[in-house]
Protein backbone atom coordinates (compact mmCIF):
# COMPACT_ATOMS: atom_id res chain seq x y z
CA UNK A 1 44.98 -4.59 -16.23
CA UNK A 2 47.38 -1.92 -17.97
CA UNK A 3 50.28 -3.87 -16.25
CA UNK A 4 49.23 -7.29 -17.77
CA UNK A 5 49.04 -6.09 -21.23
CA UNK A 6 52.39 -4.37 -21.15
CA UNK A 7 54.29 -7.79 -19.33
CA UNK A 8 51.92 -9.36 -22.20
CA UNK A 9 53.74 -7.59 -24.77
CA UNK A 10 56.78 -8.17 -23.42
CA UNK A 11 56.76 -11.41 -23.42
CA UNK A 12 55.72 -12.00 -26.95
CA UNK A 13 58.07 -9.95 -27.78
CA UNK A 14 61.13 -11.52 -26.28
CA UNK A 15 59.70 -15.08 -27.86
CA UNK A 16 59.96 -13.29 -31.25
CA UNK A 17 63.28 -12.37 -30.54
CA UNK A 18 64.32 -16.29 -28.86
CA UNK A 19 62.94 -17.93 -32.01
CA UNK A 20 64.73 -15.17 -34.37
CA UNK A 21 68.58 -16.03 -32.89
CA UNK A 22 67.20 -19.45 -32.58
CA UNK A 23 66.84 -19.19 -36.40
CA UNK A 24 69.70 -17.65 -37.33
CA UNK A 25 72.17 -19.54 -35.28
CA UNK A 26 70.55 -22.61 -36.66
CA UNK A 27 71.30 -21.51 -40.09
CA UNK A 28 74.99 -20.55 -39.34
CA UNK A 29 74.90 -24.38 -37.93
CA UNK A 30 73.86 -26.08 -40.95
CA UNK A 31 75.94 -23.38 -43.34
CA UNK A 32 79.25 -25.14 -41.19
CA UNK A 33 77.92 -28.55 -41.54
CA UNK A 34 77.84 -28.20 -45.70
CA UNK A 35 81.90 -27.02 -45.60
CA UNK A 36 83.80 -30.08 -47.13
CA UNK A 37 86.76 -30.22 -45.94
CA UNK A 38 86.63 -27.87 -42.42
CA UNK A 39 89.88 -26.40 -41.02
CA UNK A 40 90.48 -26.47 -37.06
CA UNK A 41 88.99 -23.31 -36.64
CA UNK A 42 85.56 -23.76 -38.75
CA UNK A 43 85.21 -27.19 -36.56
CA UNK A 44 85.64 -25.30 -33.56
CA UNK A 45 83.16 -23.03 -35.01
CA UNK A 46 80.57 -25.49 -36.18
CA UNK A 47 81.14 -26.97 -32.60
CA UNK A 48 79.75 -23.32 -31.19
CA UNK A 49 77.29 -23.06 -33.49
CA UNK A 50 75.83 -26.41 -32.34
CA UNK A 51 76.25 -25.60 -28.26
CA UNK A 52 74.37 -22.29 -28.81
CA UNK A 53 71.37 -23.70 -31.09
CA UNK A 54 70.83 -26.12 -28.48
CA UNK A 55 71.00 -24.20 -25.39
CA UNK A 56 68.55 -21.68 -27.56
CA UNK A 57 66.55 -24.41 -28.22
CA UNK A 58 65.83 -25.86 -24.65
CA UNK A 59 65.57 -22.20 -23.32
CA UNK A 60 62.90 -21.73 -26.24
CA UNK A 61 61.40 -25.41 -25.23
CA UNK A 62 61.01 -24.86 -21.24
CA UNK A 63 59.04 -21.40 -21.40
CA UNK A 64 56.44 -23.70 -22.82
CA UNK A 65 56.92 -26.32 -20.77
């Protein structure tokens, strides 16, 4: 019983954590998507920022699945 409390606990705490970077690397996202005029290397960045936030997102997304 012990046991499933602690895995319990666990696991609400690593969905805390998945929905924090999930939040932060969303707002890094739309931070790049407000710059005007973007050099090469903020595309590439905004680019990253969008690959993460999704893979983040379906990670997030299939637990509850």
């Amino acid at each position: 019983m012990f046991e499933t409390f602690l895995k319990n606990m666990t696991e609400d705490i690593r969905w805390k954590q998945r929905f924090s970077n999930f939040k932060k690397v969303l707002a890094n996202l739309q931070f790049a998507l407000n710059i005007e005029t973007p050099d090469i290397t903020q595309k590439a960045g905004t680019i990253q920022f969008f690959e993460v936030s999704f893979e983040l997102q379906l990670n997030h997304k299939s637990r509850f699945n």
